[in-house]
Protein backbone atom coordinates (compact mmCIF):
# COMPACT_ATOMS: atom_id res chain seq x y z
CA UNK A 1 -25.15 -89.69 11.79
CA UNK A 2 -21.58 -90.97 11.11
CA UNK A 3 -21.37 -88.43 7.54
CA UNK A 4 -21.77 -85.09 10.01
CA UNK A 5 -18.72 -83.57 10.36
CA UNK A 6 -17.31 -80.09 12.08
CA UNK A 7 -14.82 -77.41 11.47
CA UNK A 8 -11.64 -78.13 11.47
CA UNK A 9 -8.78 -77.03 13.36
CA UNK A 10 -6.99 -74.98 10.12
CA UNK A 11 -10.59 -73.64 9.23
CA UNK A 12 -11.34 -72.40 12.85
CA UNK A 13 -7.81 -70.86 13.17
CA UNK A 14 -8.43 -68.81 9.48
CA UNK A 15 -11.70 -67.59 10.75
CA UNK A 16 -9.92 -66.32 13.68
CA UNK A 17 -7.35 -65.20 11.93
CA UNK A 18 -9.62 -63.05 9.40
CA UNK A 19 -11.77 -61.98 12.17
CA UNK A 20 -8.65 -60.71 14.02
CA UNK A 21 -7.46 -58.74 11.14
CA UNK A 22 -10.86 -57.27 10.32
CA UNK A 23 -11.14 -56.28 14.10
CA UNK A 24 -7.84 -55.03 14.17
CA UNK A 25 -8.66 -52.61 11.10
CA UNK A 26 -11.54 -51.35 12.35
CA UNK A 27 -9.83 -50.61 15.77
CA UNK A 28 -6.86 -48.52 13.86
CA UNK A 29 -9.71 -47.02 11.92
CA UNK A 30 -11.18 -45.79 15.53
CA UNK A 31 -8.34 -45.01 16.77
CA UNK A 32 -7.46 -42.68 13.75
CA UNK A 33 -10.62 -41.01 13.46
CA UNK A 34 -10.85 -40.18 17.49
CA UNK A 35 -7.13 -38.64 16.85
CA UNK A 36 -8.28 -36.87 13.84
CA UNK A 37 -11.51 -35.32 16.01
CA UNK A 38 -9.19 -34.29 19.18
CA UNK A 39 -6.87 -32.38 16.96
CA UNK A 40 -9.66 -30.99 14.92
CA UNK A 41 -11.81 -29.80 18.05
CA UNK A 42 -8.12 -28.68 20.10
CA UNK A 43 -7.24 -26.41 16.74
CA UNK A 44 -10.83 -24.93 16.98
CA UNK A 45 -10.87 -24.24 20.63
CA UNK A 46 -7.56 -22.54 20.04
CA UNK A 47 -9.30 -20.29 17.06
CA UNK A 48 -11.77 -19.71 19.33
CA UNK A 49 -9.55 -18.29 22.30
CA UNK A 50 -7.76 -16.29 19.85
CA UNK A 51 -10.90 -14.57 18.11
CA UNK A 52 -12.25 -13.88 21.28
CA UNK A 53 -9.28 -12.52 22.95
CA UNK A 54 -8.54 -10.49 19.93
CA UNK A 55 -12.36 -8.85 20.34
CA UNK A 56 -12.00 -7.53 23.75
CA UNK A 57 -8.71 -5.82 22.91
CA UNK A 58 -9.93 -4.42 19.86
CA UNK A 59 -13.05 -3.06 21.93
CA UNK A 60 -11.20 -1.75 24.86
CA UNK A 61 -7.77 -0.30 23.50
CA UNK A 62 -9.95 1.39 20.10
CA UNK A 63 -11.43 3.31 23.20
CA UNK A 64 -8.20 4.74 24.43
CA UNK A 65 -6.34 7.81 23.45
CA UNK A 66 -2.72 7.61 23.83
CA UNK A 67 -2.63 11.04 23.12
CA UNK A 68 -5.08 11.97 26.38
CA UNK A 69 -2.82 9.88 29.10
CA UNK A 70 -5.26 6.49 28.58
CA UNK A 71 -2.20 4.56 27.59
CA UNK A 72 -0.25 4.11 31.60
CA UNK A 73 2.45 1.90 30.74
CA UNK A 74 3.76 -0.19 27.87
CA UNK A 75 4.83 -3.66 27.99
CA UNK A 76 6.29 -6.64 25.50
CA UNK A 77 3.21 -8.90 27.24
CA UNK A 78 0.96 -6.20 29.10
CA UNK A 79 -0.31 -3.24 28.98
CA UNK A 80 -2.04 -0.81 31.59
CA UNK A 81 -5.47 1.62 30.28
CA UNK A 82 -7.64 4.18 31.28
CA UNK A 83 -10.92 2.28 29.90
CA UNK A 84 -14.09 4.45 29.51
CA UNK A 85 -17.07 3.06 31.73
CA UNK A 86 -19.37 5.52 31.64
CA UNK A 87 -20.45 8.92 29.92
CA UNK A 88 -22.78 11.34 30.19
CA UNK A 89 -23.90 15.13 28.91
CA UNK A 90 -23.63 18.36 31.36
CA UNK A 91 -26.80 19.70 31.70
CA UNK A 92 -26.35 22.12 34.69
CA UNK A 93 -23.69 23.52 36.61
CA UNK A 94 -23.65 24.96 40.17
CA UNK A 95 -20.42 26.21 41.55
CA UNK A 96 -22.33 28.55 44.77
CA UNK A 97 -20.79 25.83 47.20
CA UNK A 98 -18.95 22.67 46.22
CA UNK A 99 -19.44 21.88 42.59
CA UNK A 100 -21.87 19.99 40.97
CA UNK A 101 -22.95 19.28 37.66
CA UNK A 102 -26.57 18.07 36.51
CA UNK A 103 -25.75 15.21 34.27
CA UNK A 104 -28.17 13.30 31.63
CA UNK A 105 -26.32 9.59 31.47
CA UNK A 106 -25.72 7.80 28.32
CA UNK A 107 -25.53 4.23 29.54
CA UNK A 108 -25.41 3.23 33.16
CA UNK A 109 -25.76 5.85 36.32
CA UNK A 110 -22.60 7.49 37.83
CA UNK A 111 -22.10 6.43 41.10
CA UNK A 112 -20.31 7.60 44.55
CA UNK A 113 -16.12 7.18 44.00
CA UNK A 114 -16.13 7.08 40.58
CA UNK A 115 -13.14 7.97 39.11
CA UNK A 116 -14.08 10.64 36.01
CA UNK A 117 -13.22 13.17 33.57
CA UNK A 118 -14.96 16.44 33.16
CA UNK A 119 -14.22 18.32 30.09
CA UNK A 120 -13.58 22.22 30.95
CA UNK A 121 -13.92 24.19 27.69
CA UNK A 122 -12.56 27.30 29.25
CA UNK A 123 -11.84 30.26 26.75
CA UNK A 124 -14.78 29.04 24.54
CA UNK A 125 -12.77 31.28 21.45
CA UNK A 126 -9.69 29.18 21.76
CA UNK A 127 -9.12 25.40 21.65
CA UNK A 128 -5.46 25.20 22.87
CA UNK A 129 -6.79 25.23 26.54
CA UNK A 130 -9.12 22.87 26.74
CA UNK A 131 -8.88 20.05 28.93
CA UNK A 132 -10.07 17.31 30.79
CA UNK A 133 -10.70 17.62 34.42
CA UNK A 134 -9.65 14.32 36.22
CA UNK A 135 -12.39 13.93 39.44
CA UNK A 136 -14.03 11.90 41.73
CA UNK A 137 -17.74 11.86 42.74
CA UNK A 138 -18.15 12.12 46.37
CA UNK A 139 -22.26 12.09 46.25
CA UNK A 140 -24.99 11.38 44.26
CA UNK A 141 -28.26 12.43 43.42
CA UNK A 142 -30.70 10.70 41.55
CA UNK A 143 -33.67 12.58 41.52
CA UNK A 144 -33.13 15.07 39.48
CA UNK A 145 -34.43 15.79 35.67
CA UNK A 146 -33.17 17.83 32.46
CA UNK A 147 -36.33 19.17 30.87
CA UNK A 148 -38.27 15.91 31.01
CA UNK A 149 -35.13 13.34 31.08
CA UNK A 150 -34.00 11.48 34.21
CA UNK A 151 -30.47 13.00 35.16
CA UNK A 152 -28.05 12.64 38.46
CA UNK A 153 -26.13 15.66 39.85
CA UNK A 154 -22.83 14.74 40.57
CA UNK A 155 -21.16 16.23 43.44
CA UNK A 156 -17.42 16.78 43.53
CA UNK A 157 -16.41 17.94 47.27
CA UNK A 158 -12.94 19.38 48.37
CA UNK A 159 -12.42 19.94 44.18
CA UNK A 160 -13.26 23.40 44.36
CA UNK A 161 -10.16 24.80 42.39
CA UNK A 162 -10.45 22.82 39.45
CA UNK A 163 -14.01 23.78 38.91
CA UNK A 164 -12.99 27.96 38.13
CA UNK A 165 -16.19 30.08 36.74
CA UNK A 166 -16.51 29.42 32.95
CA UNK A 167 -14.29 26.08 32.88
CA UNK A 168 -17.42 23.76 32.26
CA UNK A 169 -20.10 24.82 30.26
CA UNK A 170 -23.35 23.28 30.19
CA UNK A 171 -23.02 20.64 27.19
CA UNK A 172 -19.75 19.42 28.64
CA UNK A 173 -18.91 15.79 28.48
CA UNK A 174 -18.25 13.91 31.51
CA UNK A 175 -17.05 10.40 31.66
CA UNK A 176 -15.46 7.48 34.21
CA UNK A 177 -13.09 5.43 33.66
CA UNK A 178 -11.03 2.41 35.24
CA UNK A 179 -7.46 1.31 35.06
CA UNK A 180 -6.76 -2.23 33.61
CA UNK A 181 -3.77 -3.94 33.27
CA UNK A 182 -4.05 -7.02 30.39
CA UNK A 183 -1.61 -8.95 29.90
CA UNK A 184 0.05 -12.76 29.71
CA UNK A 185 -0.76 -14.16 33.44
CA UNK A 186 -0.24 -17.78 34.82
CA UNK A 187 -3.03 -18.82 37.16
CA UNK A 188 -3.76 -22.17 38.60
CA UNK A 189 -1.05 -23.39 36.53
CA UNK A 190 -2.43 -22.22 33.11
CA UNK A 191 -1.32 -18.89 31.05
CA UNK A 192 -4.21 -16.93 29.88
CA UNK A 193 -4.60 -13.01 28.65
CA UNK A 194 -5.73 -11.92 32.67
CA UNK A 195 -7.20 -8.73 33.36
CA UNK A 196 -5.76 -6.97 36.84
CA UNK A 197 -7.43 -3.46 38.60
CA UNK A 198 -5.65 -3.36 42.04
CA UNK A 199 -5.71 -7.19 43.56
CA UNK A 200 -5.05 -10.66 41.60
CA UNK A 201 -5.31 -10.73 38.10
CA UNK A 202 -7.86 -13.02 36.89
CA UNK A 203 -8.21 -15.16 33.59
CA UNK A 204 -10.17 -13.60 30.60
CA UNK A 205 -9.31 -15.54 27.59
CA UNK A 206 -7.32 -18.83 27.68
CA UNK A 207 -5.41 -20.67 27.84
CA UNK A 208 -3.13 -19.25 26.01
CA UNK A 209 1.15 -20.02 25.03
CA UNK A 210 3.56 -19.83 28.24
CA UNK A 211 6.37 -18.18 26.91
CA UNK A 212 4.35 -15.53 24.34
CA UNK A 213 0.99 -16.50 23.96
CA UNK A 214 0.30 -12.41 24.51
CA UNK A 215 2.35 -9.94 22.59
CA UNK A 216 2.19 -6.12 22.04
CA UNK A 217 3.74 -4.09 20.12
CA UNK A 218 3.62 0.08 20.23
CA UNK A 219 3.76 2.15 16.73
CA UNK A 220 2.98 5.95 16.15
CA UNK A 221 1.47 7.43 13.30
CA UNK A 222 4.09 6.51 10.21
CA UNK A 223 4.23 2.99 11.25
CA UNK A 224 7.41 2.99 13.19
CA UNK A 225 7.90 1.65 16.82
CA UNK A 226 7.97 3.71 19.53
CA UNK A 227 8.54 3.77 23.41
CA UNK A 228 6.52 6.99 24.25
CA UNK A 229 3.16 5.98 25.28
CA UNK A 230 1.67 9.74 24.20
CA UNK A 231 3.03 9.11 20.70
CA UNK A 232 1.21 5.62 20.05
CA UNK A 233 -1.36 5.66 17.17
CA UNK A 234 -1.47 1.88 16.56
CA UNK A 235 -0.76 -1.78 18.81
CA UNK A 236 0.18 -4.73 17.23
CA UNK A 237 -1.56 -7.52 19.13
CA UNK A 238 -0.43 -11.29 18.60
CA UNK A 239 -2.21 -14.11 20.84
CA UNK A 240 -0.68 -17.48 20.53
CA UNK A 241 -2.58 -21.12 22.05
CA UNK A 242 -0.90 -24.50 22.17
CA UNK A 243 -2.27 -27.65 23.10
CA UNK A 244 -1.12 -30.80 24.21
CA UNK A 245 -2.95 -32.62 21.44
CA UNK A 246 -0.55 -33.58 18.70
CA UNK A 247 -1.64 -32.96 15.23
CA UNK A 248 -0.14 -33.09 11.51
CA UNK A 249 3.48 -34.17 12.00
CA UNK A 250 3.11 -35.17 15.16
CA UNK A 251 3.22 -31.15 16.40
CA UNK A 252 1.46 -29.94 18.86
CA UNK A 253 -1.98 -28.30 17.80
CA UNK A 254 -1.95 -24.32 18.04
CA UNK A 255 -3.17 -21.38 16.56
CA UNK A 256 -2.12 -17.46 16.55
CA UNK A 257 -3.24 -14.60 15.38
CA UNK A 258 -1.88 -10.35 14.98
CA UNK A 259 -4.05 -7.80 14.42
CA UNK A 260 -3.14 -4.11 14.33
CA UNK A 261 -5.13 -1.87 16.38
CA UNK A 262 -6.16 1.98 15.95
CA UNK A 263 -6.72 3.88 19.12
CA UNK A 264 -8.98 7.21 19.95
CA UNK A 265 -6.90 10.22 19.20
């Protein structure tokens, strides 16, 4: 039993030593890889928010005709649009008392206090006076059919003068529309592309760059910018993101993109 013999002390303090270093490696190794996925999943997020907040513009402001009054006011970091809702086909017209129109929807029904345009073809020989009719339903009836399709009549009281004999045909196109204002909004301490109607704005994409995470720009047919909102054939849209997550360089992880955008003329 005397020939048994343990480690000793320089042995034990190289395994610890070795084991120390190989710990310490895989650690870093850890540590670089967990880095490598935050930056990695903050510079997708930040694709993400830009892709999806370039969508809804492109949907809503391709909609809009700058030329028709849609386009309320112009900003470096908002905007403010008439956005079409809902649309449907004149089917009917009865002008005997208040006016109403027999209307076969396209999409959702009408309803009471919508906000709408009626187009009034007028002098059907001439197309230099037609125009649309801005209104406001004040009933609605859903009971009523064209030939064998379900259709609404829309009743527009106290509007009497805008409806003149002859001004809307049967075939005329009605539609409703709300006003949006999008735009670069901080809420709960956070700057996203908001959306606003009448009260607080509230987020819609985000979040997005403080300082010019949402951009517009306003050009008119050739190209060139302009300040007149009826003149406007294309927006430049830019959406920037930042993140706190430090990437390459040690900068902080972001992501932008522009996109020009033709609207409805």
């Amino acid at each position: 039993m005397s020939g048994r013999r343990g480690f000793t002390l320089v042995e034990l303090l190289v395994v610890v030593v070795l084991g120390t270093v190989v710990v310490m490696a895989s650690l870093q190794i850890l540590i670089t890889n967990q880095r490598t996925y935050t930056a990695q999943n903050a510079k997708i997020q930040g694709q993400q928010t830009t892709r999806a907040a370039l969508d809804l513009l492109s949907s809503e402001l391709r909609e809009i005709s700058a030329q028709g009054g849609d386009l309320l006011a112009m900003g470096a970091d908002s905007l403010t649009i008439r956005t079409m809702r809902k649309f449907g086909v004149t089917c009917a017209v009865d002008f005997t008392a208040q006016p109403k129109l027999t209307v076969i929807r396209v999409g959702d029904w009408f309803t009471t206090n919508d906000s709408t345009f009626v187009f009034a073809d007028n002098n059907v020989t001439m197309a230099g006076d037609d125009v649309w009719l801005s209104t406001k339903v004040t009933a609605v009836d859903t009971t009523k059919f064209c030939a064998s399709q379900s259709a609404q009549e829309l009743t527009f009281t106290g509007q009497s003068t805008l409806f003149t004999n002859d001004t809307v045909l049967v075939g005329a196109s009605i539609r409703s529309f709300e006003r949006y204002t999008y735009g670069l909004y901080q809420i709960n301490g956070e700057s996203y592309l908001g959306r606003r109607t009448t009260g607080s704005a509230v987020p819609v994409v985000g979040p997005v760059k403080s300082s010019n995470g949402v951009a517009f720009s306003y050009l008119d047919g050739n190209g060139a910018t302009t300040t007149v909102a009826a003149d406007v054939r294309q927006i430049l849209v830019t959406i920037r993101t930042a993140s706190g997550v430090l990437g390459a360089g040690n900068q902080p992880v972001s992501d932008s993109i522009t996109a020009r955008i033709y609207t409805r003329n």
